[in-house]
Protein backbone atom coordinates (compact mmCIF):
# COMPACT_ATOMS: atom_id res chain seq x y z
CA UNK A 1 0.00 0.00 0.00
CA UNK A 2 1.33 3.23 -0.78
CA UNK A 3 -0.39 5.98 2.26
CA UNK A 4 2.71 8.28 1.70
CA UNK A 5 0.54 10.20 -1.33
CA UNK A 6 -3.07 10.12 0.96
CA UNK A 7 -1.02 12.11 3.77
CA UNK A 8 0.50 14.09 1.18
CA UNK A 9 -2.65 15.44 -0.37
CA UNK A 10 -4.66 15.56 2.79
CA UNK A 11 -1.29 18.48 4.07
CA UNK A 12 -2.45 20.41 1.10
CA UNK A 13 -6.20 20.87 1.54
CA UNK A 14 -5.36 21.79 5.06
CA UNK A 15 -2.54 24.71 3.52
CA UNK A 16 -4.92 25.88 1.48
CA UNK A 17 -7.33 27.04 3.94
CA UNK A 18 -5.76 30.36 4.63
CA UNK A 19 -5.93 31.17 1.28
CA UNK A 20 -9.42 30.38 0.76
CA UNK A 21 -10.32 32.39 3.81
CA UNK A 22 -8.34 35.76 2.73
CA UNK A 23 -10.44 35.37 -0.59
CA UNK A 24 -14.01 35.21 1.24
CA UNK A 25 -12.78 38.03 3.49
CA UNK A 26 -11.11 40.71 1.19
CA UNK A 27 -13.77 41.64 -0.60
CA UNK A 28 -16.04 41.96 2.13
CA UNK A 29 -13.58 44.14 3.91
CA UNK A 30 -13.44 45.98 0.67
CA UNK A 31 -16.96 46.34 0.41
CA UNK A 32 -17.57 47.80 4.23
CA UNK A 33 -14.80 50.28 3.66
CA UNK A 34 -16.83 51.04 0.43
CA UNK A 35 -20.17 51.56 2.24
CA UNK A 36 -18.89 54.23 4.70
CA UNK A 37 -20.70 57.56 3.85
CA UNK A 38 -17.78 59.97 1.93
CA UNK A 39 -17.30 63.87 2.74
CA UNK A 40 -15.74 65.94 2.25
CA UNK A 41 -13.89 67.89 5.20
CA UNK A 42 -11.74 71.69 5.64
CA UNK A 43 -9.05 71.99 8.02
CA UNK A 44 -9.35 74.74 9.79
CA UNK A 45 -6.88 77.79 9.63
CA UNK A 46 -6.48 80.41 11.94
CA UNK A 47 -6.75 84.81 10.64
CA UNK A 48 -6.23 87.84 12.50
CA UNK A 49 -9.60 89.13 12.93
CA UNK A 50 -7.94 92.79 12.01
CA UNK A 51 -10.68 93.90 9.35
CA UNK A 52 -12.65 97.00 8.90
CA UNK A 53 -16.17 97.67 9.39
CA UNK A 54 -18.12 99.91 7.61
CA UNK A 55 -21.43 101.05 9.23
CA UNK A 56 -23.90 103.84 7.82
CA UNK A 57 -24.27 106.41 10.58
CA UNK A 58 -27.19 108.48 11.19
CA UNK A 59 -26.60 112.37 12.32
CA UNK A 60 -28.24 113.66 15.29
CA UNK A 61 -27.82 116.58 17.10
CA UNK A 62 -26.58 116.36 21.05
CA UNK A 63 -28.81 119.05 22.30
CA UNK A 64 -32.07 120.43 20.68
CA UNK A 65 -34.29 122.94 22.50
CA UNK A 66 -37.62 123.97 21.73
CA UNK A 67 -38.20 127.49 23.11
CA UNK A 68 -41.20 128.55 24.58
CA UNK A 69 -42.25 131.33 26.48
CA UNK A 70 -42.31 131.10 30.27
CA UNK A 71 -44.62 134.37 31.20
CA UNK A 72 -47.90 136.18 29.08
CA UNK A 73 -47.45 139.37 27.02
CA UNK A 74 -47.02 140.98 23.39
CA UNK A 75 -43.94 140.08 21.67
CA UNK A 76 -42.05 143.53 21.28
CA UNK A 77 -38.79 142.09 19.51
CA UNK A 78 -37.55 139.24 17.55
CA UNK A 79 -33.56 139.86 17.58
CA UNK A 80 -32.50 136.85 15.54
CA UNK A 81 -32.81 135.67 12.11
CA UNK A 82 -34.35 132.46 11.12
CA UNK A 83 -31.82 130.10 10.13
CA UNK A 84 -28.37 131.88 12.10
CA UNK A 85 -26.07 130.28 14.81
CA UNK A 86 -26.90 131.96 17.92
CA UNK A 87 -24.34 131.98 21.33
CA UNK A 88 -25.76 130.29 24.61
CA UNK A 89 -27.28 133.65 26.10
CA UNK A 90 -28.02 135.64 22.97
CA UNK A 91 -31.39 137.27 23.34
CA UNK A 92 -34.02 136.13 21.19
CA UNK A 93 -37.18 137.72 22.11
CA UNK A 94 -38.35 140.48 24.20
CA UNK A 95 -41.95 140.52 25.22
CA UNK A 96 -43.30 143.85 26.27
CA UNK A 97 -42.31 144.75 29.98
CA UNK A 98 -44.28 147.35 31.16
CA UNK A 99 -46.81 145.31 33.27
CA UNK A 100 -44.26 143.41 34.97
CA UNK A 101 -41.83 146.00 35.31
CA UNK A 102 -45.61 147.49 36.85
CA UNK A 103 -46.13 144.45 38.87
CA UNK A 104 -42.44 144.62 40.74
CA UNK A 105 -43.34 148.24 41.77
CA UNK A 106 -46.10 146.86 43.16
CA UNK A 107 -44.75 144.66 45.18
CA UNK A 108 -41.75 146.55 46.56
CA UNK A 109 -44.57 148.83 47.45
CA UNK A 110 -46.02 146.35 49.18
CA UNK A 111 -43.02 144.69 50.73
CA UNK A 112 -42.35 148.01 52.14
CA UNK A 113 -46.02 148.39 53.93
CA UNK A 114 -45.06 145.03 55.47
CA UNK A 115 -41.71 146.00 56.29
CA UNK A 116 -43.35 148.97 58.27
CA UNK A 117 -46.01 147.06 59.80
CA UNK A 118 -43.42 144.50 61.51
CA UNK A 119 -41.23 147.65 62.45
CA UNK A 120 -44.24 148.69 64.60
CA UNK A 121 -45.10 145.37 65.80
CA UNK A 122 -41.91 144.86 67.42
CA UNK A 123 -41.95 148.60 68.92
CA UNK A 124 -45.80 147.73 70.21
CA UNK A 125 -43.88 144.63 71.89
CA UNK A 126 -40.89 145.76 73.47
CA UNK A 127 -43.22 148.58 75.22
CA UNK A 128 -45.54 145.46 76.32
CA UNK A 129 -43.54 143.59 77.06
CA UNK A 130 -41.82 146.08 80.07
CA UNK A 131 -45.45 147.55 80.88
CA UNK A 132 -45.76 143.17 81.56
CA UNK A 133 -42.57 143.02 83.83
CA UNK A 134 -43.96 146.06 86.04
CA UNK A 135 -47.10 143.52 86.22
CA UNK A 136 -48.97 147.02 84.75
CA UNK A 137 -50.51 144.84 82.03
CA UNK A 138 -51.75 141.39 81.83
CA UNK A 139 -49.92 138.06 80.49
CA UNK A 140 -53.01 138.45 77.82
CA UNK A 141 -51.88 141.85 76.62
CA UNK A 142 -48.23 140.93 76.01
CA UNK A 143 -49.49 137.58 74.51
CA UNK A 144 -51.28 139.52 71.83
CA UNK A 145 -48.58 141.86 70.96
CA UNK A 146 -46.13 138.78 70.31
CA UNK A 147 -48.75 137.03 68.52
CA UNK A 148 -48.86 140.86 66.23
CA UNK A 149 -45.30 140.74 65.93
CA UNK A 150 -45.17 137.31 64.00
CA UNK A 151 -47.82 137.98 62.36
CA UNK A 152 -45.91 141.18 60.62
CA UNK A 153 -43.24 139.05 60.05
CA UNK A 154 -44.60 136.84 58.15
CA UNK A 155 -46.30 139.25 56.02
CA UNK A 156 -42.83 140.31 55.01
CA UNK A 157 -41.75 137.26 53.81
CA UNK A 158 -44.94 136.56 52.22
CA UNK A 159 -44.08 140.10 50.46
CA UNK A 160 -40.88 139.13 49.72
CA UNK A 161 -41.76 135.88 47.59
CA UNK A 162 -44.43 138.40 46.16
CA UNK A 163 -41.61 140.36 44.79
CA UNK A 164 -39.54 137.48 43.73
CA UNK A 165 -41.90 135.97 41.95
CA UNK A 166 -42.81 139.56 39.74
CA UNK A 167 -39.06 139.79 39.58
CA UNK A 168 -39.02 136.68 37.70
CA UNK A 169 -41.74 137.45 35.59
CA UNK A 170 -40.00 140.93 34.27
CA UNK A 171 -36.99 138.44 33.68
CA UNK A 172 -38.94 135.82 31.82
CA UNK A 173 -39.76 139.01 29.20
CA UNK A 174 -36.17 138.49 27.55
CA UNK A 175 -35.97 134.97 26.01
CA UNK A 176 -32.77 134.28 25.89
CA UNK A 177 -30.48 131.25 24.25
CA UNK A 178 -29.91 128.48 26.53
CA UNK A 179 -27.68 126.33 24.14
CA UNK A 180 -25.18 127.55 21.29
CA UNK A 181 -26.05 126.03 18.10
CA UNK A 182 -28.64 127.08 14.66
CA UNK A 183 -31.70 128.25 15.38
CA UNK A 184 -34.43 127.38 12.93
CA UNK A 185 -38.29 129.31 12.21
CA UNK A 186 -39.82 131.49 13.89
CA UNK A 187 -43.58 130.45 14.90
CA UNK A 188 -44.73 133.69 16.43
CA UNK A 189 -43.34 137.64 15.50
CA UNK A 190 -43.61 141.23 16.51
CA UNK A 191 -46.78 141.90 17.81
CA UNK A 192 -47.76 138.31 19.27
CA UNK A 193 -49.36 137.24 22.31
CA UNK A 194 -47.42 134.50 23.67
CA UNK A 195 -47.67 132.53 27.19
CA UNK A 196 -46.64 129.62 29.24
CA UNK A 197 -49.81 127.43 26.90
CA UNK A 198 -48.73 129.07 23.19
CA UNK A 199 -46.32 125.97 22.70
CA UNK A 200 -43.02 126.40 20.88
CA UNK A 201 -41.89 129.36 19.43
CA UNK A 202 -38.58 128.45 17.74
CA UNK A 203 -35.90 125.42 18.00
CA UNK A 204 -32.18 125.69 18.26
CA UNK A 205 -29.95 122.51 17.47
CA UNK A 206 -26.31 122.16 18.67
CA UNK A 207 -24.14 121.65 15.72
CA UNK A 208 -20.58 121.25 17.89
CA UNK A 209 -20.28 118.51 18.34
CA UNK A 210 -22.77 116.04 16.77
CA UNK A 211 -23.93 112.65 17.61
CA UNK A 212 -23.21 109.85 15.08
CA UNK A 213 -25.83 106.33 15.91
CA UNK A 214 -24.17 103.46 14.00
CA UNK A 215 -26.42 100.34 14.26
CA UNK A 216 -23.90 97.39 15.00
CA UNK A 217 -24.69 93.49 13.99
CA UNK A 218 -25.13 90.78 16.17
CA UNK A 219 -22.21 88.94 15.30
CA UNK A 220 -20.20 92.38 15.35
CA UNK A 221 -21.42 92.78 19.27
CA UNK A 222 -20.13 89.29 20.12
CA UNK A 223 -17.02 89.17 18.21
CA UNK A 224 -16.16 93.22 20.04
CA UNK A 225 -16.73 91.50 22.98
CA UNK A 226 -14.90 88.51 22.78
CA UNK A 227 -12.04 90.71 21.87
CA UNK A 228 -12.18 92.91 24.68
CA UNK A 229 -14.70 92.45 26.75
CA UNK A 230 -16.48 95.19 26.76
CA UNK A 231 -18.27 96.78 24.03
CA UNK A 232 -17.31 100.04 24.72
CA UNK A 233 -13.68 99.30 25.25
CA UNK A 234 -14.11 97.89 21.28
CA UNK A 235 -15.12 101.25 20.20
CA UNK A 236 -12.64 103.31 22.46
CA UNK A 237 -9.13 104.86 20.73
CA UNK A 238 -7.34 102.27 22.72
CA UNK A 239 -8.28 99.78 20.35
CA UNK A 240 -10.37 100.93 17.48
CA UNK A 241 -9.31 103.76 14.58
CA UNK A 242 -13.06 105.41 14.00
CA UNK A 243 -12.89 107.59 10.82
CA UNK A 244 -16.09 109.38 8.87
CA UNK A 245 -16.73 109.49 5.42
CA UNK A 246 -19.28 112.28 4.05
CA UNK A 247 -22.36 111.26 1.70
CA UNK A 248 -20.53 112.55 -1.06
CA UNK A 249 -16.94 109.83 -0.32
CA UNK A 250 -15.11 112.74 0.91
CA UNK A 251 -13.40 111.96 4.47
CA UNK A 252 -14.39 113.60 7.43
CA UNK A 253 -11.07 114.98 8.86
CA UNK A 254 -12.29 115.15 12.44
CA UNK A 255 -12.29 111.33 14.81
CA UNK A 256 -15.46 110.32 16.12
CA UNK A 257 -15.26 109.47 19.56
CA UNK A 258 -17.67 106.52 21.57
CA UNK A 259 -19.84 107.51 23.79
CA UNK A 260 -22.57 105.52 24.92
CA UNK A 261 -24.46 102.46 23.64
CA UNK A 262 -27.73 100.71 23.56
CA UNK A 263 -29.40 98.31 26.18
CA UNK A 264 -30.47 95.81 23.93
CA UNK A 265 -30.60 94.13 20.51
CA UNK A 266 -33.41 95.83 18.59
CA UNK A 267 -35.77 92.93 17.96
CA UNK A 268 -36.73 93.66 14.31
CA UNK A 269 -33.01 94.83 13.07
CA UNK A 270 -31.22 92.15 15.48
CA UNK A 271 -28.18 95.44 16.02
CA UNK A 272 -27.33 97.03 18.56
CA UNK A 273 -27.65 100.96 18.65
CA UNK A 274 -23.83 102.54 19.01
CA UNK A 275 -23.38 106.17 19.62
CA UNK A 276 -20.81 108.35 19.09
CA UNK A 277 -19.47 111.94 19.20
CA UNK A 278 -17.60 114.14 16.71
CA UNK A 279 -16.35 117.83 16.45
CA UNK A 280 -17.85 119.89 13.67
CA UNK A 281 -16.49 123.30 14.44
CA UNK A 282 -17.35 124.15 10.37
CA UNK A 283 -20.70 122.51 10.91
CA UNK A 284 -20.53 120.48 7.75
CA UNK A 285 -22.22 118.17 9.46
CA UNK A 286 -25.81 118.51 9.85
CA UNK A 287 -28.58 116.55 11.84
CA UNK A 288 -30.57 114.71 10.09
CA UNK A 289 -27.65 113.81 7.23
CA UNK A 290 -25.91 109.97 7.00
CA UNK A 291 -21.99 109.35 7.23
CA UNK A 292 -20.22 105.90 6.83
CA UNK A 293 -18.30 104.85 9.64
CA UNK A 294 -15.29 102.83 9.23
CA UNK A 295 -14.01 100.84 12.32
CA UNK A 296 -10.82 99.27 11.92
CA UNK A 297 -9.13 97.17 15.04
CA UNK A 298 -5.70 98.44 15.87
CA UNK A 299 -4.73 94.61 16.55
CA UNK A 300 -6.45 91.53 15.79
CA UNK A 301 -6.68 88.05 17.32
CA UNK A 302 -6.21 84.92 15.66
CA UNK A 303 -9.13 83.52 15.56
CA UNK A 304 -10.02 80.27 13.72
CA UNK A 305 -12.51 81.02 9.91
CA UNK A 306 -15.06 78.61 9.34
CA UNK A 307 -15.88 78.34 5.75
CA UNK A 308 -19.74 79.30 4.89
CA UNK A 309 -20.71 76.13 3.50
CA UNK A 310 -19.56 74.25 6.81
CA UNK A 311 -22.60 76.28 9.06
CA UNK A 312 -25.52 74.43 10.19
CA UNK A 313 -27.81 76.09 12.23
CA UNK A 314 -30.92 74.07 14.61
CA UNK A 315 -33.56 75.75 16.98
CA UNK A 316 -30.73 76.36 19.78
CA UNK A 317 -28.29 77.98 17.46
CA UNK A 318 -24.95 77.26 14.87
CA UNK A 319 -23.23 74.29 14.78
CA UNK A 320 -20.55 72.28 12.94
CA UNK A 321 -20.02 68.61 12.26
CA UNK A 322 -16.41 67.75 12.82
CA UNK A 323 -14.36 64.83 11.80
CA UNK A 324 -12.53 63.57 15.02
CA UNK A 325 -9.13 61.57 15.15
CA UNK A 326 -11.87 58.42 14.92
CA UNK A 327 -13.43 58.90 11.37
CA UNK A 328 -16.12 59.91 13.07
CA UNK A 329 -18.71 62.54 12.98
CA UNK A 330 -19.24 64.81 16.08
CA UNK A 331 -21.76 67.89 16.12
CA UNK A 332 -20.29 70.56 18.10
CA UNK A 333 -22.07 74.30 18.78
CA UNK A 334 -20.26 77.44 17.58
CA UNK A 335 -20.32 81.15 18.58
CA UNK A 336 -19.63 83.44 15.67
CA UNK A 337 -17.98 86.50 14.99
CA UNK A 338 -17.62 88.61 12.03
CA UNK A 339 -18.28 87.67 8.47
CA UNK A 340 -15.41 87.13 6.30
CA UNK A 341 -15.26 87.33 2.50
CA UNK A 342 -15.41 83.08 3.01
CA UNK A 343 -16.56 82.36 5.91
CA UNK A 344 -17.13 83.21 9.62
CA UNK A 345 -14.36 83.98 12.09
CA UNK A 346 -15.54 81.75 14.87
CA UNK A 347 -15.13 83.19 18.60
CA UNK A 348 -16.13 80.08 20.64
CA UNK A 349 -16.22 76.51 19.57
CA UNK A 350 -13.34 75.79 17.48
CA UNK A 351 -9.82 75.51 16.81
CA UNK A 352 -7.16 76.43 14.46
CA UNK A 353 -6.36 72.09 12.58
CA UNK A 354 -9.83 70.71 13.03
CA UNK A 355 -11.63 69.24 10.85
CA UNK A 356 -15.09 70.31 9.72
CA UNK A 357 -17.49 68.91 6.95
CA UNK A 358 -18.28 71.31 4.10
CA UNK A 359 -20.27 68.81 2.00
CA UNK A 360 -22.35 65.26 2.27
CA UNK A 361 -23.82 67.10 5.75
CA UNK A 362 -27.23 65.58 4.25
CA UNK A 363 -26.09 61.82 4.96
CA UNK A 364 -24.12 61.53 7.98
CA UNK A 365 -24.97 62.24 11.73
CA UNK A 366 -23.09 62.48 15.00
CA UNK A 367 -21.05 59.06 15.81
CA UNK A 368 -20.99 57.83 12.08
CA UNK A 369 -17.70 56.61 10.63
CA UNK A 370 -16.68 58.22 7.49
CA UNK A 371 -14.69 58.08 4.61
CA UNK A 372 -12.92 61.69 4.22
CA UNK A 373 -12.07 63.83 0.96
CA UNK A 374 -9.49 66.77 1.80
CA UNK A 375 -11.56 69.78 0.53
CA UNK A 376 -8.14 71.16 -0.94
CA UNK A 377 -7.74 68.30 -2.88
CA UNK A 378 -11.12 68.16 -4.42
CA UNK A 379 -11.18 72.30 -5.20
CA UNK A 380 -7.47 71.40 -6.94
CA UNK A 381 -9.02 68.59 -8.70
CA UNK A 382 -11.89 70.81 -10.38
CA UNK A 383 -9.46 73.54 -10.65
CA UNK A 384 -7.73 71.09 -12.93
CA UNK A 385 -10.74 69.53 -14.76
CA UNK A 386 -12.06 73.10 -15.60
C-alpha cells in the first residue's frame, strides 16, 4: 500500500485554507470600507480678525431745545434771524415789559407796607412787654402783641416771595439762548401774544459737536466683545481707529469718539444701537444727514474662519459637524464673529487644525464613521478639470 501520497494530499487541503479564507474576506472588507458615507472635510486655519467695518451712521444733534415762552405778554422784539447760529445767552425775544416791570413796583410797594407794619409790631412789643414786667398789664396783653409781631413778620416774607416771583416774571420778558447752536423758524413775531400754553416758538440745534448712531450686527457685538470684553472698550481709541466718510466719499477729517451704547438688541433689526461723538467746528455736518463709519481694530486676534458652507444652524443655534481623530462625525455648537469674504471667524467653539465637513452634511450624523475627501484636494481637482 502506498499511504505516503493520501497524507500528502490531505497536508495540502489543510494549507490551502488560509488562502481560501483571505479570498471570502477581502472583498467583504473591501466592500464595508466602500459603504462608509464619503465627505468631504476643511481643516481649519487660523486669521487675524484685524478687518474694517463699515457702518452707515445716522446724524443727530446732542442738544435740541424747543423754546417757549415762560410768562404772558405781546412780543415787542424778535432779535434773531431764522436760520443763524446763535451763542448760549443771545437774546431772542423780548416781550413787552411794562406790566411786569408794573407788577415789581407793586410789590416793593407792598413789601415796604409790610416792612413797616413788623417795624411797629416789634416797637408795640418791646413797650408790652416792660409795661408786663412792672405787672402794669396782663400776660393776655403781652401775649397779643407777640402774637402781632409774627404775624408782621410773616407778612414780610410773604411780600418778599411776592416780589420774587414779579421779579421773575420781568426776567422771563427776555428769552434768551440756553444752548449755542442754529436756530431754525420762527412760529410767532412782533406783535404776538405769547404765554406759558402758546407751545413752541422756535428750536435751536447744537451743531458742535454732533452725535453719530451706527447700528452694530449681532455677530459684530459678540465678536467686540470677545475681543475685549467690553463693548465700549471695542469702540474706544485704545483699540479701534473710527474715521467718517461724508455722503458725497469725501473723508471727514475730524475722529469720532464713543460715547454711549444701547441696552439691547433691537428685535426687528437684530443690532445694537452705538453712539458716538464728533467735532464739527465748520458745521458740515448737519442733523438729520448719514456718514459711513469705518471701524478698523488696531490689533487683531487669531481667531479660527469657518468656511460658509460648513454652518448648520438648529432651533438652539450654529453648529458644525467635525471629523474627530476616529473617522467619526461629532456635532459641536459654535459662537460666531464677524463675516469674512469666506466664511465666519468663529469666537467660541473651534480651533485652528480641526476638521469640519463642508459637503455630504445631508447623509451623515453624530457618531458615524466616514470616509474623508481633503476639501483642498477636491477644489485642486476641479481647478484642474475646468
Amino acid at each position: 500500500m502506498f499511504t505516503a501520497p493520501k497524507r500528502f494530499t490531505a497536508t495540502k487541503r489543510f494549507a490551502a485554507i488560509p488562502v481560501l479564507l483571505t479570498l471570502f474576506i477581502a472583498p467583504l472588507v473591501v466592500h464595508a470600507a466602500q459603504s462608509l458615507p464619503v465627505v468631504t472635510a476643511a481643516t481649519i486655519e487660523t486669521q487675524a480678525d484685524g478687518v474694517g467695518r463699515t457702518y452707515l451712521g445716522r446724524l443727530e444733534a446732542v442738544q435740541a431745545v424747543n423754546i417757549t415762552s415762560r410768562t404772558e405778554g405781546f412780543i415787542a422784539r424778535r432779535a434773531f434771524e431764522e436760520g443763524q447760529f446763535v451763542n448760549a445767552g443771545d437774546l431772542l425775544y423780548e416781550i413787552e415789559p411794562a406790566l411786569h416791570q408794573a407788577a415789581v413796583a407793586q410789590a416793593k410797594a407792598q413789601l415796604d407796607s409790610a416792612n413797616a407794619t413788623a417795624r411797629h409790631a416789634q416797637t408795640h412789643l418791646n413797650r408790652i412787654q416792660r409795661l408786663g414786667d412792672a405787672r402794669t398789664v396782663s400776660q393776655s396783653d403781652v401775649d397779643t402783641a407777640l402774637a402781632a409781631r409774627d404775624t408782621a413778620r410773616a407778612a414780610v416774607a410773604q411780600a418778599q416771595a411776592a416780589l420774587k416771583t414779579q421779579e421773575l416774571q420781568l426776567s422771563y420778558t427776555r428769552i434768551t439762548a440756553p444752548i449755542s447752536g442754529r436756530i431754525g423758524v420762527s412760529h410767532f413775531h412782533t406783535g404776538s401774544l405769547v404765554s406759558p400754553a402758546s407751545g413752541v416758538m422756535t428750536e435751536i440745534v447744537q451743531l458742535d459737536p454732533v452725535r453719530v448712531v451706527i447700528s452694530v450686527n449681532e455677530r459684530d457685538v459678540l465678536s467686540a466683545t470677545h475681543t475685549s470684553g467690553d463693548l465700549g472698550q471695542a469702540f474706544s481709541d485704545t483699540h479701534m481707529a473710527l474715521s467718517l466718510r461724508l455722503s458725497d466719499g469725501s473723508p471727514y477729517m475730524k475722529t469720532p469718539v464713543f460715547e454711549s451704547l444701547g441696552n439691547r438688541i433691537e428685535a426687528q433689526t437684530g443690532t445694537l444701537p452705538v453712539r458716538l461723538t464728533v467735532a464739527n467746528p465748520e458745521h458740515r455736518l448737519l442733523p438729520g444727514g448719514t456718514v459711513n463709519v469705518t471701524a478698523q481694530p488696531h490689533t487683531g486676534d487669531q481667531l479660527p474662519v469657518l468656511p460658509a458652507q460648513a454652518l448648520q444652524q438648529n432651533a438652539t443655534g450654529y453648529f458644525v459637524l467635525l471629523v474627530n481623530a476616529e473617522q467619526r462625525i461629532e456635532a459641536r455648537p459654535v459662537r460666531l464673529g464677524a463675516q469674512t469674504s469666506h466664511g465666519y471667524f468663529v469666537a467660541e467653539g473651534l480651533q485652528g487644525g480641526e476638521s469640519v465637513v463642508t459637503e455630504g452634511l445631508q447623509q451623515v450624523q453624530p457618531g458615524m464613521k466616514v470616509s474623508v475627501r481633503d476639501a483642498s484636494d477636491v477644489s485642486a481637482a476641479a481647478a484642474k478639470k475646468g
